[in-house]
C-alpha atoms as a PDB file:
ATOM      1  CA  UNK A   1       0.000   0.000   0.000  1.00  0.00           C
ATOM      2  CA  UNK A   2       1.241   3.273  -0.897  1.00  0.00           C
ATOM      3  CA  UNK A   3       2.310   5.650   1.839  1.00  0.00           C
ATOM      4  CA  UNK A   4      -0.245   8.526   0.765  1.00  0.00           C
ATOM      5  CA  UNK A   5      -2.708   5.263   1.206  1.00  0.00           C
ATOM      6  CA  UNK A   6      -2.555   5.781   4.532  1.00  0.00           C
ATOM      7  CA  UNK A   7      -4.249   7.307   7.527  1.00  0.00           C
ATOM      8  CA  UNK A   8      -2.726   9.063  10.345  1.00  0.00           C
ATOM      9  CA  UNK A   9      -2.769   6.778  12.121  1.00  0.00           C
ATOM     10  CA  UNK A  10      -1.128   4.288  10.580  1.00  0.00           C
ATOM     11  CA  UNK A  11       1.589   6.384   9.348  1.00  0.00           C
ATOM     12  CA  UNK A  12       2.283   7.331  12.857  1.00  0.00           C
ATOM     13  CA  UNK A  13       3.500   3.953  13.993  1.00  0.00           C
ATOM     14  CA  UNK A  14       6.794   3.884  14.785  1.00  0.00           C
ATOM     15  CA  UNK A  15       6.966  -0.050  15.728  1.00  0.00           C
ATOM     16  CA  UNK A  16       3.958  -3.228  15.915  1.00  0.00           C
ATOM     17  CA  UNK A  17       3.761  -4.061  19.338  1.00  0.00           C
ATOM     18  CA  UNK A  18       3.030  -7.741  19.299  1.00  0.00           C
ATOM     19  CA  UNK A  19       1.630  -9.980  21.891  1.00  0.00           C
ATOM     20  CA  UNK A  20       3.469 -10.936  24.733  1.00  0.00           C
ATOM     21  CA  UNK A  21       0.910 -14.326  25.037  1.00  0.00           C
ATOM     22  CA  UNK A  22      -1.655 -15.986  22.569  1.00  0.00           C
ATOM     23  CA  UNK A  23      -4.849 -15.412  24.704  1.00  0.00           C
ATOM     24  CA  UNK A  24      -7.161 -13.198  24.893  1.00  0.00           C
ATOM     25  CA  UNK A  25      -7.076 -12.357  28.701  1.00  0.00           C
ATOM     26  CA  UNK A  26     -11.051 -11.284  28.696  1.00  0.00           C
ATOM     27  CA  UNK A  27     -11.554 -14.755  27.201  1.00  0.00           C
ATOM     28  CA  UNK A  28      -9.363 -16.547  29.941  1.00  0.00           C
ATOM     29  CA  UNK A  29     -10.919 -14.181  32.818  1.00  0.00           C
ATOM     30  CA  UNK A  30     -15.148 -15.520  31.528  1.00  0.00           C
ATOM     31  CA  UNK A  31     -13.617 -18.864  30.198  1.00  0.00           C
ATOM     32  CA  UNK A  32     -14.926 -17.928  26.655  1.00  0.00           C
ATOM     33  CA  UNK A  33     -12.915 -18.788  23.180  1.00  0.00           C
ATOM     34  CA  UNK A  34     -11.771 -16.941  20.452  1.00  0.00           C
ATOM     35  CA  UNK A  35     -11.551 -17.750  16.635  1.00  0.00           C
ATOM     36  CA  UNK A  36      -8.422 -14.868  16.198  1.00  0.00           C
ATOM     37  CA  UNK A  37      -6.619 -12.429  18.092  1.00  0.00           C
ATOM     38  CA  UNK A  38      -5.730  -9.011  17.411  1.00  0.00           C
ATOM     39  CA  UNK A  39      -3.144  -6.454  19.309  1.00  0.00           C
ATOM     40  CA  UNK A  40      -3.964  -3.024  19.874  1.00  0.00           C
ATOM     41  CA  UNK A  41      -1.231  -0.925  19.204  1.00  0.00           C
ATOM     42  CA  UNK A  42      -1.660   1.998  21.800  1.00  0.00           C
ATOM     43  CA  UNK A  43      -1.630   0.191  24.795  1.00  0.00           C
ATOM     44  CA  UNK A  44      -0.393  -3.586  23.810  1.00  0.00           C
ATOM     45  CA  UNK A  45      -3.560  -5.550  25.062  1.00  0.00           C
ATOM     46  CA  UNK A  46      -4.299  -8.766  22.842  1.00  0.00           C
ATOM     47  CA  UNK A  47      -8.169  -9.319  22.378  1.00  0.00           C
ATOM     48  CA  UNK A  48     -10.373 -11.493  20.546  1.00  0.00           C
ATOM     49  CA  UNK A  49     -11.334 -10.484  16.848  1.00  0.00           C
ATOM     50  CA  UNK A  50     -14.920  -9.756  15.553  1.00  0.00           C
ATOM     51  CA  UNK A  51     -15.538 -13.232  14.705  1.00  0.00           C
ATOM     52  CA  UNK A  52     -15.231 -14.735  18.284  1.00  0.00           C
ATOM     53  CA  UNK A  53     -18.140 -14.796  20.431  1.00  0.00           C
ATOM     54  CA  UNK A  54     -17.711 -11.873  23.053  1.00  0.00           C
ATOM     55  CA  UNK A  55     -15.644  -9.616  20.363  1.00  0.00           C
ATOM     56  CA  UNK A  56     -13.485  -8.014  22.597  1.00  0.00           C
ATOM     57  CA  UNK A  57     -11.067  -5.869  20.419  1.00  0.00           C
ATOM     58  CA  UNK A  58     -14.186  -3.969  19.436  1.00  0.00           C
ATOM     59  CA  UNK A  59     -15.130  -3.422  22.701  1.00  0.00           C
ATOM     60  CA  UNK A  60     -11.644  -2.421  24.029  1.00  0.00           C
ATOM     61  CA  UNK A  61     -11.473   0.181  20.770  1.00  0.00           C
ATOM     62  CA  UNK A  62     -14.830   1.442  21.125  1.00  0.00           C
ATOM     63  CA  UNK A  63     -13.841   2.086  24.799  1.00  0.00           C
ATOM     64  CA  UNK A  64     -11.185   3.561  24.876  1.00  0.00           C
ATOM     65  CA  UNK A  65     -10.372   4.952  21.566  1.00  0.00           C
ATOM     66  CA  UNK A  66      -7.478   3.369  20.247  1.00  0.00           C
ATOM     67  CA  UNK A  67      -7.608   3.034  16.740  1.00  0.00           C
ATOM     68  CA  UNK A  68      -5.010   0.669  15.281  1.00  0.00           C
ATOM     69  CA  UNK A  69      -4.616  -3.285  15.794  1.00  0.00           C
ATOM     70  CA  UNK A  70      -2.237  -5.689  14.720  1.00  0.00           C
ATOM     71  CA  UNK A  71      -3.132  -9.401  14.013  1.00  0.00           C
ATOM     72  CA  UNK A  72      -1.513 -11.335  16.660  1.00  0.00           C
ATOM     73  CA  UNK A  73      -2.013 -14.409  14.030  1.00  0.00           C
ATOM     74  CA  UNK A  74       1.539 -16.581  13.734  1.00  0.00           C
ATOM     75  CA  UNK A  75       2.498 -15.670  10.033  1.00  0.00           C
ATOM     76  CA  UNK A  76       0.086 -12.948   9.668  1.00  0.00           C
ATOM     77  CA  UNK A  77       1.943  -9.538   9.125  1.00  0.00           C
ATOM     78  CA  UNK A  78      -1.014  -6.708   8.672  1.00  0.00           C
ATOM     79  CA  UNK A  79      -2.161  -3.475  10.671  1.00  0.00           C
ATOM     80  CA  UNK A  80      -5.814  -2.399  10.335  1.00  0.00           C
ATOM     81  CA  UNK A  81      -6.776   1.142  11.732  1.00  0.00           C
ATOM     82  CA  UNK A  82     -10.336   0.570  12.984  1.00  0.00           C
ATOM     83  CA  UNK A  83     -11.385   4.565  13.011  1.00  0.00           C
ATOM     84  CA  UNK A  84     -10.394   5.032   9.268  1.00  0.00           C
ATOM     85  CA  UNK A  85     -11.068   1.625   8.418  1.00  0.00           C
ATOM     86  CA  UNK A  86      -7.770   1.839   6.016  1.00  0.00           C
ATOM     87  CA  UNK A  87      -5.320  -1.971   6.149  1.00  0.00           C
ATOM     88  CA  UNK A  88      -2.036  -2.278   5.353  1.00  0.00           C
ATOM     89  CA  UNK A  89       0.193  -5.106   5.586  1.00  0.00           C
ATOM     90  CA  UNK A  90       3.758  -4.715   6.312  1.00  0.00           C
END
């Protein structure tokens, strides 16, 4: 994807922060499951994506406002920013 491609937010990342364990710890905490998991890139948390039950990631973002996430997938290498709704892989 072309730099000008890109939102803000995305092209204000200096590094992917990547997830320090494959769980999502709201899943673990309510002994749900997830299908994927996705790292948010403000504050480092690793949630479920929106095709797991409880959806966490979407919850965490529309909480608190952090737009970018990060698969946490082994071999996936792609950062989406939820706000703009603009993906890029890297």
């Amino acid at each position: 994807m072309a730099q000008q491609d890109l939102c803000k937010h995305l092209t204000a990342l200096k590094e992917i922060v990547t997830a320090e364990k494959y769980e999502c710890e709201e899943c673990v905490k309510h002994n749900g499951s997830w299908v994927h998991l996705r790292t948010c890139q403000t504050c480092g948390v690793t949630l479920c994506c929106n095709d797991s039950p409880a959806q966490h990631m979407s919850q965490h973002q529309h909480q608190s406002g952090h737009p970018v996430i990060s698969s946490a997938e082994p071999g996936e290498r792609w950062v989406w920013c939820m706000k703009d709704d603009v993906f890029a892989e890297y």
